[in-house]
Protein backbone atom coordinates (compact mmCIF):
# COMPACT_ATOMS: atom_id res chain seq x y z
CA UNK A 1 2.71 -9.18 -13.92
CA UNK A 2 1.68 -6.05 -13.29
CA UNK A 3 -1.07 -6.73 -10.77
CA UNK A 4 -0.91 -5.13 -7.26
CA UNK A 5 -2.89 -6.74 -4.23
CA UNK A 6 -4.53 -4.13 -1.66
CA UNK A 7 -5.36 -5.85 1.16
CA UNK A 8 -6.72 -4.48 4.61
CA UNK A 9 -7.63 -5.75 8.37
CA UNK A 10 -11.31 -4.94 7.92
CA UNK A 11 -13.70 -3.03 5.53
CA UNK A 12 -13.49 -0.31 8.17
CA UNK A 13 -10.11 0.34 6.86
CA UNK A 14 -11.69 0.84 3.10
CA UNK A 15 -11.92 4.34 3.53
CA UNK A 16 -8.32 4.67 3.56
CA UNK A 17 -7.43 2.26 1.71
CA UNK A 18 -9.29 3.52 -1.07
CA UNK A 19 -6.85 6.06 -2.14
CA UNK A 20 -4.24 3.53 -2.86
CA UNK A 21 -6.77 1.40 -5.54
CA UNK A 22 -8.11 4.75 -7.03
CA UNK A 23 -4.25 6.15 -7.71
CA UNK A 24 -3.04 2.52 -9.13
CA UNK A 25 -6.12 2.44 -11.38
CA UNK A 26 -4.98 5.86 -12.34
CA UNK A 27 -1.67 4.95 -13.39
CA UNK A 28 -4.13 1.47 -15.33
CA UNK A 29 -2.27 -0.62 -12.75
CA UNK A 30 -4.80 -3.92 -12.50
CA UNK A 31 -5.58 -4.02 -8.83
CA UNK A 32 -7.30 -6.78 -6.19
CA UNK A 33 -8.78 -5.97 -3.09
CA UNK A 34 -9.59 -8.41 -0.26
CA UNK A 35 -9.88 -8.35 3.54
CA UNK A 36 -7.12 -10.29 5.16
CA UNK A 37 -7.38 -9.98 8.86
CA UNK A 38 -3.93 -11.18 10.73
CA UNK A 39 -6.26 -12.11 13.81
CA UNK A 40 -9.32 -13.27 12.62
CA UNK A 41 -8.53 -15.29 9.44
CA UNK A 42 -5.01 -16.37 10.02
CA UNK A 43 -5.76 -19.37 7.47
CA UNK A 44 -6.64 -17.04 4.76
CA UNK A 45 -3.30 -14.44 6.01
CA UNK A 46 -0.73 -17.47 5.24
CA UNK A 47 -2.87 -18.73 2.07
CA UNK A 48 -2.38 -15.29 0.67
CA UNK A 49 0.86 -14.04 1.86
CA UNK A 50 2.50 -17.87 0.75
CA UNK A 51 0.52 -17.53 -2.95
CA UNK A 52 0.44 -13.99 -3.94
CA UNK A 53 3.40 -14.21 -6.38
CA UNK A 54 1.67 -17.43 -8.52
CA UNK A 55 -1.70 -15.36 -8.69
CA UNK A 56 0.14 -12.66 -10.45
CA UNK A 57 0.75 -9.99 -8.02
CA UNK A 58 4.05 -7.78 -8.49
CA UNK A 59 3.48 -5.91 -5.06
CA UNK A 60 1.15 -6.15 -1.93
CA UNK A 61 -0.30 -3.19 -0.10
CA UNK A 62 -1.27 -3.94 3.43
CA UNK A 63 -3.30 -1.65 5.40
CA UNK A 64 -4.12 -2.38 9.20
CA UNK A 65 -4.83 -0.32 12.47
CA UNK A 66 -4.15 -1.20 16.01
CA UNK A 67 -1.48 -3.57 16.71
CA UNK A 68 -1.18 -3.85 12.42
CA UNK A 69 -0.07 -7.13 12.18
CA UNK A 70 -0.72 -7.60 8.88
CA UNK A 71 1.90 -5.75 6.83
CA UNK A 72 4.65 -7.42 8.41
CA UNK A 73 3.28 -11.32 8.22
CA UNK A 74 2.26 -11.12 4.79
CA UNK A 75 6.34 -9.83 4.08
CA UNK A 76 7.51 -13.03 6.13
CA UNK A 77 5.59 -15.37 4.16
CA UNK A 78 5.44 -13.85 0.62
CA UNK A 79 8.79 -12.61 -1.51
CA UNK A 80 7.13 -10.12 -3.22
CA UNK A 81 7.55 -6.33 -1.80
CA UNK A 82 4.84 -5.34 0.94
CA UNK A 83 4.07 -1.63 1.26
CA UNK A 84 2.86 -1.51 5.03
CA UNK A 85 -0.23 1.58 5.71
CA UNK A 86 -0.90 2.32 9.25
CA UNK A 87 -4.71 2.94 9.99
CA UNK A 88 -5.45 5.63 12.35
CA UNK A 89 -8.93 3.50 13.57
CA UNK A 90 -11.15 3.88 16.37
CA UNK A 91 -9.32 1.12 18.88
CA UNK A 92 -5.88 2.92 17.83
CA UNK A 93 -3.76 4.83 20.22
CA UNK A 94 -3.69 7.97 18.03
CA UNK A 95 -2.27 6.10 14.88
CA UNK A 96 1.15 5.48 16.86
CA UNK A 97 0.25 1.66 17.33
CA UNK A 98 -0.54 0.72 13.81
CA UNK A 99 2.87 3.44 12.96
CA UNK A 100 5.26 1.69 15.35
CA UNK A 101 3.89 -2.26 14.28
CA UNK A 102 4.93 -1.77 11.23
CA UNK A 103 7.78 0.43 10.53
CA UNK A 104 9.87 -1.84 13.69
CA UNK A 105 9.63 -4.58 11.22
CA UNK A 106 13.16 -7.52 12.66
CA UNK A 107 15.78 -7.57 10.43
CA UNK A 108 15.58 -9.65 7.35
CA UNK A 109 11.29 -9.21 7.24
CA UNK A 110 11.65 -5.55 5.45
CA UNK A 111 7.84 -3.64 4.83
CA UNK A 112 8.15 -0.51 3.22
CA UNK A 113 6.21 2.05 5.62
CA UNK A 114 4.25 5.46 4.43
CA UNK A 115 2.72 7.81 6.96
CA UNK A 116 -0.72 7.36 8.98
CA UNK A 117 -3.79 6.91 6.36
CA UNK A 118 -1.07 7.80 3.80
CA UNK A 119 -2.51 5.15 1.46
CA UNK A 120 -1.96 7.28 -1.45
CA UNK A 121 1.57 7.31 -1.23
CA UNK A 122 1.47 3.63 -0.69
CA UNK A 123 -0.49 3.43 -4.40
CA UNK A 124 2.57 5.68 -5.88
CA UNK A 125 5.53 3.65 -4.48
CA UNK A 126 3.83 0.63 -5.82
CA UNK A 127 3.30 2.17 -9.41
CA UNK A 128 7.07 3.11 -8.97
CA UNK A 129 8.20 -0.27 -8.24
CA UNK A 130 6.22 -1.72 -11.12
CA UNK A 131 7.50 1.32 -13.14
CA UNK A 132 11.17 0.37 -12.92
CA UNK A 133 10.62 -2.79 -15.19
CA UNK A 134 7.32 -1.32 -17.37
CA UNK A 135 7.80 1.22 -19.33
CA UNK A 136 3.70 2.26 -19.88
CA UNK A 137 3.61 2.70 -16.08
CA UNK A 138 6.79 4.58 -15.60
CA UNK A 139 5.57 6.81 -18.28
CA UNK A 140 2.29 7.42 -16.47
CA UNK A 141 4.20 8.23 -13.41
CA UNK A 142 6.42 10.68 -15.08
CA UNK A 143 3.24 12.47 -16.15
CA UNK A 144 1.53 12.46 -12.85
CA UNK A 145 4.88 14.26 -11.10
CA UNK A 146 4.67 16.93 -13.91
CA UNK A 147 1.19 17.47 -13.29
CA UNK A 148 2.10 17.50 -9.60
CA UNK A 149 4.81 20.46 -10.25
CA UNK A 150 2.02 22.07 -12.39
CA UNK A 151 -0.06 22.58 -10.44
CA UNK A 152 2.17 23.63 -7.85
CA UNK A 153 3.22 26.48 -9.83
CA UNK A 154 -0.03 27.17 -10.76
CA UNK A 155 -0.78 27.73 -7.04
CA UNK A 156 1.80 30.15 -6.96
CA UNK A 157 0.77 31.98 -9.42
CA UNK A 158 -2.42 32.91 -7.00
CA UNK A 159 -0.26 34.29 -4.60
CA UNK A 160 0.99 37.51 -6.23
């Protein structure tokens, strides 16, 4: 059950999102991607966010701009771990809209928040949650943090 959803408002939001699918296939996490849009196909928002965990997912990543509903419905109907990515998008007050939706999630509905666009990180955390319990993906992540301090020192190597 190693299978992370990647969901999104609207394939405007792919861009973004993309970062998150290409990092979990990185780390050979099996990933699905689908448009869920909180306000346009609420049907399809409760079908997913109530079924997730029988289809095999292990965590959801939900990407929205604007008033980013999404992150925070799919955690009230589904009791798998959401990962929440605010959108900067073009009907978005700077970013702070989509921020602010999700990270004030009410108490009991938790979504784990990264920064604006920060889909990336959002891939990560999930390959760290699925790490804690699978040992090939924990390994992978262990590998991508000492390539991370690599090339960091690397870098300042340059600076001399």
């Amino acid at each position: 059950m190693n299978k992370v959803g990647v969901i999104m408002g609207s394939k405007s939001d792919l861009p973004v999102m993309q970062d998150a699918i290409d990092i979990l296939k990185g780390f050979d996490v099996d990933v699905e991607v689908d448009i869920v849009s909180a306000h346009r196909t609420p049907e399809k928002l409760f079908d997913y966010g109530k079924n997730a965990h029988t289809r095999g997912f292990a965590v959801i990543i939900a990407g929205a701009g604007g008033a980013a509903h999404l992150p925070g419905m799919i955690a009230s109907l589904s009791p798998l771990p959401v990962i929440g990515v605010p959108v900067k998008s073009s009907n978005s007050i700077d970013g702070w809209d989509s921020v602010l939706s999700i990270l004030q999630m009410p108490g009991g509905v938790p979504v784990a928040t990264v920064a604006l666009n920060g889909a990336k990180n959002a891939g990560i955390l999930a390959a760290q949650i699925l790490g804690a319990s699978d040992l090939y993906v924990r390994e992978k992540i262990i590998a991508y943090k000492e390539d991370l301090k690599v090339k960091v020192n690397e870098s300042a190597k340059d600076l001399s």
